[in-house]
Protein backbone atom coordinates (compact mmCIF):
# COMPACT_ATOMS: atom_id res chain seq x y z
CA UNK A 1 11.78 -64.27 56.41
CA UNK A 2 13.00 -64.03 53.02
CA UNK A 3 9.94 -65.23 51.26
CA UNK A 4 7.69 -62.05 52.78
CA UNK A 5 10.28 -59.30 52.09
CA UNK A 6 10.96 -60.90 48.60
CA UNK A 7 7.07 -60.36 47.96
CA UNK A 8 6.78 -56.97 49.24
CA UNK A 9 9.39 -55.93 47.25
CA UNK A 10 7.89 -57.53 44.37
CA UNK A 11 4.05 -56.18 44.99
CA UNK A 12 6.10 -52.86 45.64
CA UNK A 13 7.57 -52.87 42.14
CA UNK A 14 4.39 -53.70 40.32
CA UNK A 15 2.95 -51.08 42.32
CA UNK A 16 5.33 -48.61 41.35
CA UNK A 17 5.50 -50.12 37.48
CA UNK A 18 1.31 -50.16 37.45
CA UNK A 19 1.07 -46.62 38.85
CA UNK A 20 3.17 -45.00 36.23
CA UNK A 21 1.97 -47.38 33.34
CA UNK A 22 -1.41 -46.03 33.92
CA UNK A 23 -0.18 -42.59 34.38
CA UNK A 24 1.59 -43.01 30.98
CA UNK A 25 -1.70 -44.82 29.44
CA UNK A 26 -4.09 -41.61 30.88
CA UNK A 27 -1.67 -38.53 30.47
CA UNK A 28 1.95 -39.29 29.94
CA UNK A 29 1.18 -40.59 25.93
CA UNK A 30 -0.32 -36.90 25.38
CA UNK A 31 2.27 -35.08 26.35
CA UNK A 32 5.38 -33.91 24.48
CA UNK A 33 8.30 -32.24 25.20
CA UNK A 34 11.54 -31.20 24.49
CA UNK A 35 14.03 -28.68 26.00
CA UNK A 36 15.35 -27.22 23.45
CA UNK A 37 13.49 -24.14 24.10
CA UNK A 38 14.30 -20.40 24.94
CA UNK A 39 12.52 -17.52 26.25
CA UNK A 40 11.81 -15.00 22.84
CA UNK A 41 11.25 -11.24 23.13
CA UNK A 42 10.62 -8.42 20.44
CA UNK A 43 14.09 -6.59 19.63
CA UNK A 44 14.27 -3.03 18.47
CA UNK A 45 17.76 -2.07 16.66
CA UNK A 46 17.54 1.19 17.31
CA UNK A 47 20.08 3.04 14.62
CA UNK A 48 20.71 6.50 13.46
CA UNK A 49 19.01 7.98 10.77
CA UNK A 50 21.31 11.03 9.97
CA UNK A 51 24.72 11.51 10.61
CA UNK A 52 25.86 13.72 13.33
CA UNK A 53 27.65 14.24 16.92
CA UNK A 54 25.64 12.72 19.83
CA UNK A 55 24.69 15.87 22.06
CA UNK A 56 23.83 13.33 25.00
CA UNK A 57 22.70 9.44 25.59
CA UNK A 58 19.86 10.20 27.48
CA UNK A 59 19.43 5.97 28.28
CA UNK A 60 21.46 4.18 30.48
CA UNK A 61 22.29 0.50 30.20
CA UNK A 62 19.08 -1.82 31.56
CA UNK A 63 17.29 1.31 31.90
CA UNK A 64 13.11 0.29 31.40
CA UNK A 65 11.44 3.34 28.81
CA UNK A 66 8.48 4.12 27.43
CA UNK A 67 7.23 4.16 23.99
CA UNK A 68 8.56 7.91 22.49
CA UNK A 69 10.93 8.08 24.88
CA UNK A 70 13.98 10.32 23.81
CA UNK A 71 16.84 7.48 24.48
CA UNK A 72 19.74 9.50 22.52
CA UNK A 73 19.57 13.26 21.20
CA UNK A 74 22.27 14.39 17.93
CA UNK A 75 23.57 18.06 17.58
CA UNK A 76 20.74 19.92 15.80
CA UNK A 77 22.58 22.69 14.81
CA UNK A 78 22.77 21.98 11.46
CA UNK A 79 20.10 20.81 10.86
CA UNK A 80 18.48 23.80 11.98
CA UNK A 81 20.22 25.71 10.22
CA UNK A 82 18.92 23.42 7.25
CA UNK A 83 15.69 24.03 8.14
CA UNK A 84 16.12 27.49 8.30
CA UNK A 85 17.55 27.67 4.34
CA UNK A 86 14.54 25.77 3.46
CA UNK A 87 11.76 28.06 4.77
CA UNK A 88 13.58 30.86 2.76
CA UNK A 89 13.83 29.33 -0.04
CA UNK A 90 10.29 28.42 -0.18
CA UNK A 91 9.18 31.81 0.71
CA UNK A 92 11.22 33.24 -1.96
CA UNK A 93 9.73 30.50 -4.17
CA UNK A 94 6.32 31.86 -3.28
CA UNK A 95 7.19 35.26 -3.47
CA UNK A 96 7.61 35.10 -7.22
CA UNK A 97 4.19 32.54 -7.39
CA UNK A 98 2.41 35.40 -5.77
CA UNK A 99 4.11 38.30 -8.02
CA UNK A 100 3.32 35.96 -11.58
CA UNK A 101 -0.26 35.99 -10.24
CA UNK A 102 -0.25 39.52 -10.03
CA UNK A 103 1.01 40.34 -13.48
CA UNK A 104 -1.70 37.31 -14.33
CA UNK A 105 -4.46 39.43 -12.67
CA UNK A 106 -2.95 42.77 -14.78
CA UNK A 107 -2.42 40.95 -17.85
CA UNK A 108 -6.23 40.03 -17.92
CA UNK A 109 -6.60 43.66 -17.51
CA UNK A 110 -4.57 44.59 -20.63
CA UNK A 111 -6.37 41.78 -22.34
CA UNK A 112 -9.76 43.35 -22.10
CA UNK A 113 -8.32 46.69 -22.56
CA UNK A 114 -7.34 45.41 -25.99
CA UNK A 115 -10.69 43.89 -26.70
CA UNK A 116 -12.36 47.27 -25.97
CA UNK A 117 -10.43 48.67 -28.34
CA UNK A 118 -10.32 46.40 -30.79
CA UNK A 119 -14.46 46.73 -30.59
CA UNK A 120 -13.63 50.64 -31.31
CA UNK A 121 -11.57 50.56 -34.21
CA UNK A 122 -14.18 48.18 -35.37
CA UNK A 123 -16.95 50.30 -35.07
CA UNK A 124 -14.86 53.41 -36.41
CA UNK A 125 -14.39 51.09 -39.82
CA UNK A 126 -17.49 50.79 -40.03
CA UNK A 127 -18.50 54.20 -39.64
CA UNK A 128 -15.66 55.44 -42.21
CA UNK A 129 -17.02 52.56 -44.85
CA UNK A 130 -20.53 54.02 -44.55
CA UNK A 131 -18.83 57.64 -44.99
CA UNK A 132 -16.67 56.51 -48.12
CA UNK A 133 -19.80 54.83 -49.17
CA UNK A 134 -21.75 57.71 -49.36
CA UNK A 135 -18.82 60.15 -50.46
CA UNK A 136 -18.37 57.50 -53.68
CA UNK A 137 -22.49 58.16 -54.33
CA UNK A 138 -21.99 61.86 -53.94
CA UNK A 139 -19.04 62.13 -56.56
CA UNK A 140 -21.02 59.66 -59.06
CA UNK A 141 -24.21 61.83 -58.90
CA UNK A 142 -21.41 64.91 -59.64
CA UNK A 143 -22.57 66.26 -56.18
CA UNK A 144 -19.72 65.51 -54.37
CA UNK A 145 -16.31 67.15 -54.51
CA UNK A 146 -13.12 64.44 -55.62
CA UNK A 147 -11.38 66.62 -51.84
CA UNK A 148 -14.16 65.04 -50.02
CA UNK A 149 -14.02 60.99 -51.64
CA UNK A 150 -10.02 60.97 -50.89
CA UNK A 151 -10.77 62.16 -47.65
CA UNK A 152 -13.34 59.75 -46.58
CA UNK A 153 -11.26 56.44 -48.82
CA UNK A 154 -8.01 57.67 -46.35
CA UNK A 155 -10.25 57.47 -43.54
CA UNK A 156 -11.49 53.65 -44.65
CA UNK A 157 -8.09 52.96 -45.02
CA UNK A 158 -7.19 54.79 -41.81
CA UNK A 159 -9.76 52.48 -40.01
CA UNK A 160 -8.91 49.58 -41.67
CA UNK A 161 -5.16 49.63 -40.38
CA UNK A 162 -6.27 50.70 -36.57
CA UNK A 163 -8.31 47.71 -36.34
CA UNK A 164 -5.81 45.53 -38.03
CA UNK A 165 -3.21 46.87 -35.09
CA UNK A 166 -5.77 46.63 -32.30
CA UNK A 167 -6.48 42.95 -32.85
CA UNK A 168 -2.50 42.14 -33.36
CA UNK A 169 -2.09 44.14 -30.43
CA UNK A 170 -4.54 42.07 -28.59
CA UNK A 171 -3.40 38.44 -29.54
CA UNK A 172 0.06 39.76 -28.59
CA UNK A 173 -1.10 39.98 -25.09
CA UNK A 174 -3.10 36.85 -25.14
CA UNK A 175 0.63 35.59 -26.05
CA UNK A 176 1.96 37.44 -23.00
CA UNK A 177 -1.14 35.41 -20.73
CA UNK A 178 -0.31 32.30 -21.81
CA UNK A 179 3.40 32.53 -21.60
CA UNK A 180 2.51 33.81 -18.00
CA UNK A 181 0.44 30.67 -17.20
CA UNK A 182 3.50 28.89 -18.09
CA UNK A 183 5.73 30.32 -16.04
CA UNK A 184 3.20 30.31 -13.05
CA UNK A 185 3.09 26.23 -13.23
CA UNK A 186 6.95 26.04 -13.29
CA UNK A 187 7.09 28.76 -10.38
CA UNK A 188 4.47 26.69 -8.88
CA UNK A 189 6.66 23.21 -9.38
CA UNK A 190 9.46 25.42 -7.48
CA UNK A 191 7.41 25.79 -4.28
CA UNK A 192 5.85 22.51 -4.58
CA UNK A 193 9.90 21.45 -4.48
CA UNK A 194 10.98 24.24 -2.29
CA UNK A 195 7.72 23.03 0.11
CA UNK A 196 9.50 19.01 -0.01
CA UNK A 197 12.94 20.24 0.53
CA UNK A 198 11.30 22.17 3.60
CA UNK A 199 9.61 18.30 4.67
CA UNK A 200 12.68 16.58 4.79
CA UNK A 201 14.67 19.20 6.19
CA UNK A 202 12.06 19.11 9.39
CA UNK A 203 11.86 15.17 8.84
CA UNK A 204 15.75 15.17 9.71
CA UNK A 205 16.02 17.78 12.54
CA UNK A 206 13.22 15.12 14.10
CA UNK A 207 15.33 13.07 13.64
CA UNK A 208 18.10 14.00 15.87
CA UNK A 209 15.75 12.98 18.57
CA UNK A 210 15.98 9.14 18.56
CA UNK A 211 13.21 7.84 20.59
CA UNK A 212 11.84 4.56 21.66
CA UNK A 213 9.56 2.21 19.46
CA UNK A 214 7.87 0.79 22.21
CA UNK A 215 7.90 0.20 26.01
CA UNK A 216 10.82 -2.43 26.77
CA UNK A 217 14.33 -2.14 28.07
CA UNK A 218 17.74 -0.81 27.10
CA UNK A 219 20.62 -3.15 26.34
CA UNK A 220 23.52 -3.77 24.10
CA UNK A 221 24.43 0.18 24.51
CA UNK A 222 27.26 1.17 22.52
CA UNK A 223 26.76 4.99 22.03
CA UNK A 224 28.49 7.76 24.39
CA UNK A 225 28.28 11.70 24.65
CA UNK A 226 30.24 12.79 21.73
CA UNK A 227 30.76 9.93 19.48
CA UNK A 228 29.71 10.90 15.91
CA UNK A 229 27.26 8.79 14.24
CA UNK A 230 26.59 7.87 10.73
CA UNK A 231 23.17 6.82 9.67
CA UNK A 232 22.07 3.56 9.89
CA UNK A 233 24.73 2.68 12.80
CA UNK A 234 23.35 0.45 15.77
CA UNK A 235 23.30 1.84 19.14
CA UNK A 236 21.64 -0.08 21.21
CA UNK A 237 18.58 -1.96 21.32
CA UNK A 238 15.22 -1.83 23.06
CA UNK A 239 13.85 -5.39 24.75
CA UNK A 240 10.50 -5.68 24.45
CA UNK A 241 9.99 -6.47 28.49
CA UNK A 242 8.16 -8.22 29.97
CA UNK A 243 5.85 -9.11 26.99
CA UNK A 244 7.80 -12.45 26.21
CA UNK A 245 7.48 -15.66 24.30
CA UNK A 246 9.08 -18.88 24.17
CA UNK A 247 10.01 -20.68 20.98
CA UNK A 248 9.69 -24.32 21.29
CA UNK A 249 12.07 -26.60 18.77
CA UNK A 250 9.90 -29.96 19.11
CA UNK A 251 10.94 -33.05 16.64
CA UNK A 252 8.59 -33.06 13.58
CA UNK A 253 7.55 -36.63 15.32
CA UNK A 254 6.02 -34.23 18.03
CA UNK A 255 4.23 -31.69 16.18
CA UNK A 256 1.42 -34.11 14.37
CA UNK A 257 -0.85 -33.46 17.05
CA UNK A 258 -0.56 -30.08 18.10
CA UNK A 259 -2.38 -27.26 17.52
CA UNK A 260 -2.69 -24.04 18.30
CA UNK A 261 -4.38 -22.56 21.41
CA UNK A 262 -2.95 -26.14 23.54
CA UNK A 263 -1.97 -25.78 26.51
CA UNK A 264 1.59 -25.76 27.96
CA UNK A 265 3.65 -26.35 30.59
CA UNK A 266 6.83 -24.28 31.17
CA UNK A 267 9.62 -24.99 33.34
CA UNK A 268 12.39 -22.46 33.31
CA UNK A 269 16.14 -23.59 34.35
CA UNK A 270 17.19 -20.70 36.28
CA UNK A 271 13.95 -20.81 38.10
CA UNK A 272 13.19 -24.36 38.77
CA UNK A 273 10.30 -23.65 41.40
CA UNK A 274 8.73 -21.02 39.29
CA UNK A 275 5.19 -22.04 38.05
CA UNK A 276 4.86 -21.36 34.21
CA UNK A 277 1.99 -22.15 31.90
CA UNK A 278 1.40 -21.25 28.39
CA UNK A 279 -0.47 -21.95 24.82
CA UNK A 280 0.76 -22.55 21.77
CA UNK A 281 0.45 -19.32 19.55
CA UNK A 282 1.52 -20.33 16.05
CA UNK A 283 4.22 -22.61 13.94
CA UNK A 284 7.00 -21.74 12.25
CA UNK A 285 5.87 -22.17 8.13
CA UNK A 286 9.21 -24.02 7.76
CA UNK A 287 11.49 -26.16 9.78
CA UNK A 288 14.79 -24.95 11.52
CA UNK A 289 17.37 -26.51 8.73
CA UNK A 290 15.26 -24.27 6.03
CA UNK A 291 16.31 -20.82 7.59
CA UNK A 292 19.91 -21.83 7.96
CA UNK A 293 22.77 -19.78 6.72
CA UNK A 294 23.36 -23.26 4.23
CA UNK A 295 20.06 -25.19 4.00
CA UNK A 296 20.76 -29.04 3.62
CA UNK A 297 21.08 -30.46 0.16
CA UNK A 298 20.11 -34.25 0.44
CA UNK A 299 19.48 -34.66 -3.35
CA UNK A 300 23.40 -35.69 -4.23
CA UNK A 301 25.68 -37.95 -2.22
CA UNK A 302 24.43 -40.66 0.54
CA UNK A 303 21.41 -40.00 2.27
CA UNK A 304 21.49 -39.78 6.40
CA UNK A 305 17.86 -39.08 7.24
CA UNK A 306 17.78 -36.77 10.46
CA UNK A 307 14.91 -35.78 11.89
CA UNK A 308 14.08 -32.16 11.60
CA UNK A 309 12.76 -30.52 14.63
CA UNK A 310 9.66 -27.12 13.76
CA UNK A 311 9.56 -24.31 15.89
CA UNK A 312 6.41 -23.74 17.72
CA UNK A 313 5.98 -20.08 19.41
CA UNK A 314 4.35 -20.56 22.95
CA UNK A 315 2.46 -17.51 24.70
CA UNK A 316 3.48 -17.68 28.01
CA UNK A 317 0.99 -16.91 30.89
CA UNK A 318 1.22 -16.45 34.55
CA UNK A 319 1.80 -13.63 37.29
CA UNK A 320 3.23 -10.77 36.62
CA UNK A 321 6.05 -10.87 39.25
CA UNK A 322 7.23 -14.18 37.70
CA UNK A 323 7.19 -12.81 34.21
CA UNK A 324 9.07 -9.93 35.06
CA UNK A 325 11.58 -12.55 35.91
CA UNK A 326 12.35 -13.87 32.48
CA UNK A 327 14.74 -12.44 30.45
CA UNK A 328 15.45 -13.18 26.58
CA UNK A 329 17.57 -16.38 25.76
CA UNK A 330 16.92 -18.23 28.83
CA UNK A 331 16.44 -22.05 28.83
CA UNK A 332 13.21 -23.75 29.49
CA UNK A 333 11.67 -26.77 29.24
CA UNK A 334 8.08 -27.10 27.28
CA UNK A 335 5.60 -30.11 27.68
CA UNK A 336 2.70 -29.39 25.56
CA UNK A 337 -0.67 -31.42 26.21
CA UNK A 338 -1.99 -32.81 23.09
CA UNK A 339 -5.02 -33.55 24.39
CA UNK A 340 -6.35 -30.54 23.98
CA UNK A 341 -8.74 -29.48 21.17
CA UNK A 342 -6.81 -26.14 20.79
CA UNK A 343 -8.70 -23.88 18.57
CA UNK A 344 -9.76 -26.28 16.14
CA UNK A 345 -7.14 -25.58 13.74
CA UNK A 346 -6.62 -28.71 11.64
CA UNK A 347 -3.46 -29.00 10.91
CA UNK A 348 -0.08 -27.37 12.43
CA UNK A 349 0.40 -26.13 9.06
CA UNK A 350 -2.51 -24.11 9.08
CA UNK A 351 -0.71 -20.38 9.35
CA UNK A 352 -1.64 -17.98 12.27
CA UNK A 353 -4.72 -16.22 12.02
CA UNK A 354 -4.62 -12.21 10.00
CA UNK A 355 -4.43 -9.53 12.38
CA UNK A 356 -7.89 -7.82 12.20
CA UNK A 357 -5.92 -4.45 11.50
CA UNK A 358 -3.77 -6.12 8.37
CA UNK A 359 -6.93 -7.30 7.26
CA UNK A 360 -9.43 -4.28 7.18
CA UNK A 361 -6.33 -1.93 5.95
């Protein structure tokens, strides 16, 4: 009676032992996993950007928003008010722009005034040179009178000095243009910073409406009605929900034959019946121990070689209703297949592809 049961229980064991041997042999040597693994999601610290008094939190703790969603509004009083100063100081800014380019428009006036009569005392010279001309002929034939030569040599002298005045008087108001121009382009510079002043004025008073990045879900809330702000203090934050990730720490053992685009399997703890599956979306360019506060320093001292373990972002896939489940920080368990070709991507150091908007911008 012995004998028999002692052979079942033998045939029962190499049974057992053959079944999972070739289950190791035909799938269990591909796949690798490790549970040192949490669910990932986007975070938005969402901070002030001017200081002020909070006129009202407008987002409650957990709440879900939308992308522009107002989720706290600041006092805008002042920086109305701001505004307000701005706009007058650019309009008086452009009030004197548009009075210099007036007196520009009369100034070219004046300017060919002065040319027109510059052109007359020009032409009256010459006329009185011909007359004094002809006097001086008269006198030396003894038919002129010496009256009539001093009258017409006063008159060339006469017509020499208008013309002399009428061009001074005209390059004094070709002066008067250009030191116009000049004080246009400064007046101009003063609206152009009268105009920028105006920008960020408007750039702040939007500002006191602090509004949501992108769709996802309040937490960490530490704003109330009232409290005054100073810019660049946290609020809260926005969770990118439920668009999440998992980022898998596997032993550098692991990761030789991974790639990217594998498949995965996901198994979370607080939801041990929920079915999970996911692919492996890129690798971390540098192990865990080189982003630490204190990165090792084995070069010195004895050497205690640890094994290092690469983090390896998983896109998680699966119904909706299930991801909606997950929250940031949870603990999962990853088994990646290896056997999978992924995307072809020879090496795990090979970086993640260039978003097609980085690279046409």
């Amino acid at each position: 009676m012995r004998r028999p049961a002692l052979i079942a229980v033998a045939v029962l064991v190499a049974g057992v032992a053959g079944y999972y041997a070739f289950n190791f042999i035909t799938h269990g040597r591909f796949i690798e996993s490790t549970d040192d693994a949490y669910v990932k999601a986007d975070t938005a610290a969402i901070a002030a950007r001017v200081n002020g008094y909070v006129a009202k939190v407008q987002a409650g703790d957990n709440q879900t928003v939308a992308a522009g969603d107002v989720l706290v509004t600041i006092d805008d009083a002042d920086f109305t008010a701001r505004l307000d100063q701005a706009k007058a100081v650019t309009a008086a800014k452009q009030a004197v722009l548009d009075s210099l380019a007036s007196k520009l428009t009369l100034e070219s006036k004046l300017i060919e005034a002065a040319e027109a009569r510059v052109n007359a005392a020009v032409a009256d010279q010459k006329r009185a040179a011909a007359d004094l001309e002809r006097a001086r002929d008269l006198r030396a034939s003894g038919s002129g009178s010496r009256q009539s030569y001093d009258q017409a040599l006063a008159d060339a002298q006469k017509a020499d000095a208008a013309v002399a005045s009428a061009e001074a008087a005209l390059a004094a108001e070709r002066e008067q243009l250009a030191v116009l121009e000049a004080t246009r382009a400064q007046s101009q510079a003063d609206v152009d910073a009268a105009k920028a002043a105006e920008k960020l004025a408007a750039i702040d008073l939007e500002h006191t409406l602090i509004r949501a990045p992108f769709a996802g879900v309040v937490g960490a809330k530490t704003v109330q009605d009232g409290q005054y702000v100073r810019a660049g203090a946290q609020l809260m934050a926005v969770v990118k929900l439920p668009d999440v990730y998992v980022i898998a720490n596997f032993k550098e053992t692991q990761a030789g034959e991974m790639r990217r685009g594998q498949t995965a399997k996901i198994t979370v703890d607080a939801f041990p019946d929920l079915d999970l599956t996911g692919t492996i979306d890129s690798f971390s360019p540098a192990t865990g121990s080189e982003f630490s506060l204190l990165p090792p320093e084995n070069a010195t001292g004895n050497f205690t070689k640890i094994v290092q373990r690469l983090p390896v972002k998983v896109r998680v896939t699966g119904d909706a209703a299930a991801l909606a489940l997950l929250r940031p920080g949870m603990s999962v368990t990853v088994a990646v297949d290896t056997r999978g070709e992924g995307d072809g991507a020879a090496s795990v150091l090979a970086p993640a592809p260039r978003p097609v908007e980085a690279a046409t911008r």
